[in-house]
Protein backbone atom coordinates (compact mmCIF):
# COMPACT_ATOMS: atom_id res chain seq x y z
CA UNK A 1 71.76 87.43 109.91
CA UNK A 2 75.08 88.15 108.19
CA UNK A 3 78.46 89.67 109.86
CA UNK A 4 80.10 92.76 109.24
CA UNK A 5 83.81 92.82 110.65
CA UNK A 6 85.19 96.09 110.40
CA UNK A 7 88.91 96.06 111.94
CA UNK A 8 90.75 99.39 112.21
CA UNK A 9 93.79 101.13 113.50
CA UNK A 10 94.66 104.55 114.16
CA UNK A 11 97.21 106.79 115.84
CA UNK A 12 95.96 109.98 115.30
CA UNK A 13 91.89 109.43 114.75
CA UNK A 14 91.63 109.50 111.11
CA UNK A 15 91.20 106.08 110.48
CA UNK A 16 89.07 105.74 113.30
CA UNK A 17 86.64 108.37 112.56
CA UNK A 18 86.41 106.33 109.01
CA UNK A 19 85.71 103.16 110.73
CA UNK A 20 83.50 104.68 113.30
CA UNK A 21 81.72 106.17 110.14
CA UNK A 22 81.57 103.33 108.03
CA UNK A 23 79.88 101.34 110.51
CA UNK A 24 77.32 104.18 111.41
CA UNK A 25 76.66 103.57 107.71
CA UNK A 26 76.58 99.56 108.06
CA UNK A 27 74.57 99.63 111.39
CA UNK A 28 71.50 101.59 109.01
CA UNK A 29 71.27 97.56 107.28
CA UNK A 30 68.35 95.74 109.67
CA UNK A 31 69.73 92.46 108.14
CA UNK A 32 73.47 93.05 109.18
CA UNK A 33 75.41 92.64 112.21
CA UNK A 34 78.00 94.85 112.89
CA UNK A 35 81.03 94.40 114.85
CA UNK A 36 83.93 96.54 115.58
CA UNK A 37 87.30 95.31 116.40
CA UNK A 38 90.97 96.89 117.12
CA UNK A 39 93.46 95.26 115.24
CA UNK A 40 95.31 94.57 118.13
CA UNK A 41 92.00 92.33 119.47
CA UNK A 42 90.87 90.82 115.88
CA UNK A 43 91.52 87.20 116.43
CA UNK A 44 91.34 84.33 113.33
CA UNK A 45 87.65 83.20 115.19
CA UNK A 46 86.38 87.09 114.20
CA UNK A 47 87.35 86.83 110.54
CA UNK A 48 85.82 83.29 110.59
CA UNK A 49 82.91 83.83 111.60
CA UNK A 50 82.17 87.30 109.19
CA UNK A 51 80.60 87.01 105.95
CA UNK A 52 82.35 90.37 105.00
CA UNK A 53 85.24 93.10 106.01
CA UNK A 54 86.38 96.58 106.30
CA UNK A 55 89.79 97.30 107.26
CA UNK A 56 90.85 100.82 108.29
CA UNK A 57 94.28 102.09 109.24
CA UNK A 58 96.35 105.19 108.24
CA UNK A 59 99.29 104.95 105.70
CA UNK A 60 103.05 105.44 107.61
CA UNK A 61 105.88 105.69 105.56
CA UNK A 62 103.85 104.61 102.67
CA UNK A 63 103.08 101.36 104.30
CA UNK A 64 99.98 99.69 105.92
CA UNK A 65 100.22 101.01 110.14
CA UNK A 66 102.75 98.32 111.84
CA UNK A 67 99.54 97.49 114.11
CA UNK A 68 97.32 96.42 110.82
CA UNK A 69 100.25 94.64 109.44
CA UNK A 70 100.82 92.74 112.77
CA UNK A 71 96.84 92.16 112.56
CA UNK A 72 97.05 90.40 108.99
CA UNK A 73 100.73 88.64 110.09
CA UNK A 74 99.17 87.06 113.09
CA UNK A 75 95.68 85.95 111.53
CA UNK A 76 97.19 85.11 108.03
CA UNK A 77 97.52 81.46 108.04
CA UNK A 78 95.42 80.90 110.61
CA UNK A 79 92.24 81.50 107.87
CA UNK A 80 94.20 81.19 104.53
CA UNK A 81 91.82 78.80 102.29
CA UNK A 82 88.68 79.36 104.63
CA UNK A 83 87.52 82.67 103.82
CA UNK A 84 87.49 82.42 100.03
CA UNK A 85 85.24 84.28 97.83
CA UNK A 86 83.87 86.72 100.61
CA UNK A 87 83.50 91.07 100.35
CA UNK A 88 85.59 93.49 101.54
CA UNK A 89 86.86 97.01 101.51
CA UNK A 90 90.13 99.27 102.53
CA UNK A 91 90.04 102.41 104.07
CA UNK A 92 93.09 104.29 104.00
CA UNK A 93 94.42 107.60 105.80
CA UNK A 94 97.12 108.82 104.35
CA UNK A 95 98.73 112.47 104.66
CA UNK A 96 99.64 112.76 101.21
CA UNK A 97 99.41 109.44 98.82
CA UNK A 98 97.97 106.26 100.19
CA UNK A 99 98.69 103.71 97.59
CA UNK A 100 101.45 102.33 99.29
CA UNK A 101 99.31 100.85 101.91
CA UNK A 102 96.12 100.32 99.89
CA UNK A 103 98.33 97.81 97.34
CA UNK A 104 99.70 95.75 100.71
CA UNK A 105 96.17 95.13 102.07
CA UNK A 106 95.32 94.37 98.44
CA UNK A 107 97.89 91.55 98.21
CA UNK A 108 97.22 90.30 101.37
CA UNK A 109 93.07 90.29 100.68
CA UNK A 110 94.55 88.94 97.33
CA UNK A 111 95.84 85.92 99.72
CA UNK A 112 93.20 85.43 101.25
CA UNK A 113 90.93 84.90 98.26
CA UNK A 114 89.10 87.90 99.54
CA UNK A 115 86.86 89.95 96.60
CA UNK A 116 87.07 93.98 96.80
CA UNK A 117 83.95 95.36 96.22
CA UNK A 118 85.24 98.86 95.49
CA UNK A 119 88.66 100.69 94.71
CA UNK A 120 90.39 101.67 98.32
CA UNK A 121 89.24 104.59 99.52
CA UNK A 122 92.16 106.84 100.41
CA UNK A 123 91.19 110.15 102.60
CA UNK A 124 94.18 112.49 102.99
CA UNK A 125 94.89 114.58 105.57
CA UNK A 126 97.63 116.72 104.35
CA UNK A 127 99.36 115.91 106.88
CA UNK A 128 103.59 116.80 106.10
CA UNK A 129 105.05 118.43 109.06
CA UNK A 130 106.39 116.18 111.83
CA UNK A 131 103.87 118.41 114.20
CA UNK A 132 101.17 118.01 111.98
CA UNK A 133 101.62 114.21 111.09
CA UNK A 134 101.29 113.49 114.90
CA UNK A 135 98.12 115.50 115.99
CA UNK A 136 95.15 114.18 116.13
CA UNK A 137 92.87 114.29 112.96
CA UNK A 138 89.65 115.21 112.17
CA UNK A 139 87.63 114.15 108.97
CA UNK A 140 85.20 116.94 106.77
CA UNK A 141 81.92 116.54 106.53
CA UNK A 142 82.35 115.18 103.35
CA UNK A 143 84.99 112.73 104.04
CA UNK A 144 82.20 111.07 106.64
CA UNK A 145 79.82 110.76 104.20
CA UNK A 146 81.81 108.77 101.98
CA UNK A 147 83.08 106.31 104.35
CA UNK A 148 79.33 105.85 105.55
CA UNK A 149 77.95 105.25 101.88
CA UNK A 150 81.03 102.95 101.93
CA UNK A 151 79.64 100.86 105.42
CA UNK A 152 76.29 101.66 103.77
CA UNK A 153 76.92 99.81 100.03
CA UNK A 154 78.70 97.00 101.71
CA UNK A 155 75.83 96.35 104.44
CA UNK A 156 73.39 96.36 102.00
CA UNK A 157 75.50 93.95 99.63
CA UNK A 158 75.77 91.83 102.19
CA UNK A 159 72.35 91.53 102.72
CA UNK A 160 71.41 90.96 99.54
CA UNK A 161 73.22 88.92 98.64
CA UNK A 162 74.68 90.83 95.87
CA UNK A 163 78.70 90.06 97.10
């Protein structure tokens, strides 16, 4: 059976609820296992012993969360040159752009030899007000479904054999 890793972080829920949802969507693959770490408890064993990834975290001042970066600082070298070749995908919340963060966990992936098997996806939230930038988010309907088809697709890569 092959490994699903999905790490995440999240302040406000946002990236959570497209973790959460993303592995609802993974956990429909019979041939999958899926596990679900914080960043703050992914350890260099976890990413060793996954065939695939899906990182989650919101976008803060147009970088990665300091938690994900801190997640990918302390398991960098630890793995560099051992997970070569393998799937993953970024999930970004971001209250207005995104890219900022989605381009640093693409260089670090980049590092790690890691092969995207679709564009980041980048949910915003809107969020611009110092109020509304700290309370706690909630995803549409439609938001969900696309981070499950995203769990979904890679799960059923994965299984395949297809990444």
């Amino acid at each position: 059976m092959k490994r699903l890793l999905i790490v995440w972080h999240s302040r406000t829920g946002a990236a959570r609820a497209m973790a959460e949802a993303a592995a609802r969507g993974a956990d429909a693959e019979p041939e999958i296992e899926v596990r679900r770490l914080e960043a703050s408890e992914a350890q260099a064993d976890d990413l060793l012993s996954a065939d695939g990834y899906l990182f989650a975290c919101p976008e803060n001042l147009a970088a990665m969360s300091g938690a994900m970066k801190e997640f990918f600082d302390r398991n960098y070298y630890p793995v560099l040159g051992r997970l070569n070749g393998r799937p993953y995908a970024a999930m970004i919340a971001a209250g207005s752009d995104g890219t900022g963060a989605a381009r640093q966990m693409g260089g670090i992936c980049t590092g790690w030899r890691l092969k995207p098997i679709a564009e980041p996806l980048i949910i915003g939230t809107h969020a611009q007000t110092p109020e509304a930038i700290a309370a706690e988010k909630t995803l549409s309907a439609a938001d969900v479904k696309t981070c499950v088809d995203l769990g979904a697709g890679l799960a059923v890569g994965l299984a395949l054999g297809v990444f």
